[in-house]
Protein backbone atom coordinates (compact mmCIF):
# COMPACT_ATOMS: atom_id res chain seq x y z
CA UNK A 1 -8.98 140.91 174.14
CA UNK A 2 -5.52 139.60 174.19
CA UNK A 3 -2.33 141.39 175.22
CA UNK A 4 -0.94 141.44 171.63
CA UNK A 5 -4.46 143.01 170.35
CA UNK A 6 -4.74 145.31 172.81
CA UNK A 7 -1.57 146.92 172.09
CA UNK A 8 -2.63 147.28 168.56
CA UNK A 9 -5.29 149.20 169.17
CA UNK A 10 -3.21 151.53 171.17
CA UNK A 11 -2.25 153.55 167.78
CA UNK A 12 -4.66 153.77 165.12
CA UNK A 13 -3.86 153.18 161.28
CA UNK A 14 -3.87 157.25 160.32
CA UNK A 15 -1.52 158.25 163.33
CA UNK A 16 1.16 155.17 161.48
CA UNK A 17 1.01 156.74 158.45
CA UNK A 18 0.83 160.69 159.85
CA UNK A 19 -2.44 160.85 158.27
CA UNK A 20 -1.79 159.81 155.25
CA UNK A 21 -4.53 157.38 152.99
CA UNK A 22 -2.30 156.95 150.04
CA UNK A 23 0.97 155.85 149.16
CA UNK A 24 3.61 158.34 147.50
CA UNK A 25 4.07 155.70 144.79
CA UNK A 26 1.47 153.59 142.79
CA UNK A 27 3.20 150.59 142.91
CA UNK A 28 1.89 148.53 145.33
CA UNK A 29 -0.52 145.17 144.80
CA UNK A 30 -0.91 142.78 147.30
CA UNK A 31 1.95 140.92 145.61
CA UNK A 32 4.92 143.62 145.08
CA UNK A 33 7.84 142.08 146.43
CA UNK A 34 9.93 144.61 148.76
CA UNK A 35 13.52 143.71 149.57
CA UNK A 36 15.80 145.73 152.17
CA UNK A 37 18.43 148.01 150.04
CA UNK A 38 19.94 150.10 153.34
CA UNK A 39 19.62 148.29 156.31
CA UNK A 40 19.99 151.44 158.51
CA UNK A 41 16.73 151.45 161.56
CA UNK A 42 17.92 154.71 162.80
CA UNK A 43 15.21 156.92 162.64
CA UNK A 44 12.56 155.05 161.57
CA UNK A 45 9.54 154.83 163.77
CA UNK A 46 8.48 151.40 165.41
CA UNK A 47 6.33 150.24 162.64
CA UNK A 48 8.93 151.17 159.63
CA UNK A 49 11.87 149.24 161.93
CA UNK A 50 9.16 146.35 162.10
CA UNK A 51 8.47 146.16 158.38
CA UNK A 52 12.73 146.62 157.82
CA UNK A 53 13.16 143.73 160.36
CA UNK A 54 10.18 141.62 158.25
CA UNK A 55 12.11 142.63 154.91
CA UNK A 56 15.61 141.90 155.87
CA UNK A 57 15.17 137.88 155.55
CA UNK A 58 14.58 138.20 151.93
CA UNK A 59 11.53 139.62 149.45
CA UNK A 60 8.41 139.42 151.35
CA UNK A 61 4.72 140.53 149.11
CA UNK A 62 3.08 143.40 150.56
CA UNK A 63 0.55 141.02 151.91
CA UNK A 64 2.68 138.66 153.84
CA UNK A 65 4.43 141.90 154.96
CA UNK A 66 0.79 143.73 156.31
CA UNK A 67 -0.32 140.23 157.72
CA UNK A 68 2.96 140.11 159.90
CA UNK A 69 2.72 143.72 161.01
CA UNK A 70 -1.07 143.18 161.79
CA UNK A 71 -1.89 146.20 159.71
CA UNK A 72 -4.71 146.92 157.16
CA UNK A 73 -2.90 146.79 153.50
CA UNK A 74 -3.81 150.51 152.76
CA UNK A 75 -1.56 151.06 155.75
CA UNK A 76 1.17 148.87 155.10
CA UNK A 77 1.11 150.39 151.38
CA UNK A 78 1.85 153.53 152.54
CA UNK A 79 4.84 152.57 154.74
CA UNK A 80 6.32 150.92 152.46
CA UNK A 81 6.24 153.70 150.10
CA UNK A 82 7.82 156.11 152.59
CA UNK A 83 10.69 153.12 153.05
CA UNK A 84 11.16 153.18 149.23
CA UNK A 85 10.95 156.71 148.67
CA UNK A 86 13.72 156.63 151.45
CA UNK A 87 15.79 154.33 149.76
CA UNK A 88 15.63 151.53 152.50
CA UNK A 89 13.47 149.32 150.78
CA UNK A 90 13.58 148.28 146.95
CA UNK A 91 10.03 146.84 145.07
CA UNK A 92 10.56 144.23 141.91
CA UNK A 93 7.51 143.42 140.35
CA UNK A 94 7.05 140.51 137.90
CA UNK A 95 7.81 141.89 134.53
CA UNK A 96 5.28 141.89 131.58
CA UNK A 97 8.82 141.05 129.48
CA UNK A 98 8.94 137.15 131.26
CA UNK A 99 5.31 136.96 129.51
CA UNK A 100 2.46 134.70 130.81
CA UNK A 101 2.19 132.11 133.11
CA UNK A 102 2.98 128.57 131.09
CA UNK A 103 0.02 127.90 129.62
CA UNK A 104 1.08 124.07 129.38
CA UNK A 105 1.00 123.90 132.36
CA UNK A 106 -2.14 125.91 133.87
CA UNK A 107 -3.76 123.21 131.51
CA UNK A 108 -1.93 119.78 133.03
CA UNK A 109 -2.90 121.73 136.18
CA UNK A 110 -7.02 121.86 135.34
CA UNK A 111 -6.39 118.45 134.05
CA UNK A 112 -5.62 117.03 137.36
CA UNK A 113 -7.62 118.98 139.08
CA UNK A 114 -10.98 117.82 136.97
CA UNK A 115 -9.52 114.02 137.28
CA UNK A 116 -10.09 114.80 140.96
CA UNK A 117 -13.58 115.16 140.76
């Protein structure tokens, strides 16, 4: 087991979230973008600071943000909730107003794609 795991395992997923499954907010997908609003890390516990740190280069997806905090999503879903409901963190979702993807182009997409094969 290496260093970096082993110090993971030292605190489990409920005792991050104080025993919490769920996330304050329904929200979350593995591709909310969260972006840093206050960037105040006083009392915040090691993990929140770590996800603020993560945050504060720019929007970062839920999942990017749980795969650099080496945290199961559930998890990093609920942090992020307590950040938001804090008002450190801010989540923009794509909006149903900008419509679907460009169908134009999905289809020049599968076009190349099957000229591939």
């Amino acid at each position: 087991m290496t260093p970096d795991r082993r110090e993971r395992a030292l605190v489990r997923p409920h005792v991050v979230t104080g025993g919490r499954a769920h996330p304050t907010r329904n929200t979350f997908d593995l591709v909310t973008l969260v972006s840093v609003v206050k960037d105040q890390l006083a009392g915040l516990s090691p993990e929140k600071r770590r996800a603020m740190q993560l945050c504060s280069g720019g929007a970062l997806s839920v999942a990017e943000a749980a795969a650099h905090l080496g945290l199961p999503v559930s998890v990093t879903k609920v942090l992020l909730s307590d950040l938001v409901d804090s008002g450190h963190l801010a989540v923009t979702s794509e909006s149903p107003a900008r419509g679907g993807p460009d169908l134009k182009l999905l289809k020049d997409v599968l076009d190349g794609l099957r000229a591939l094969v």
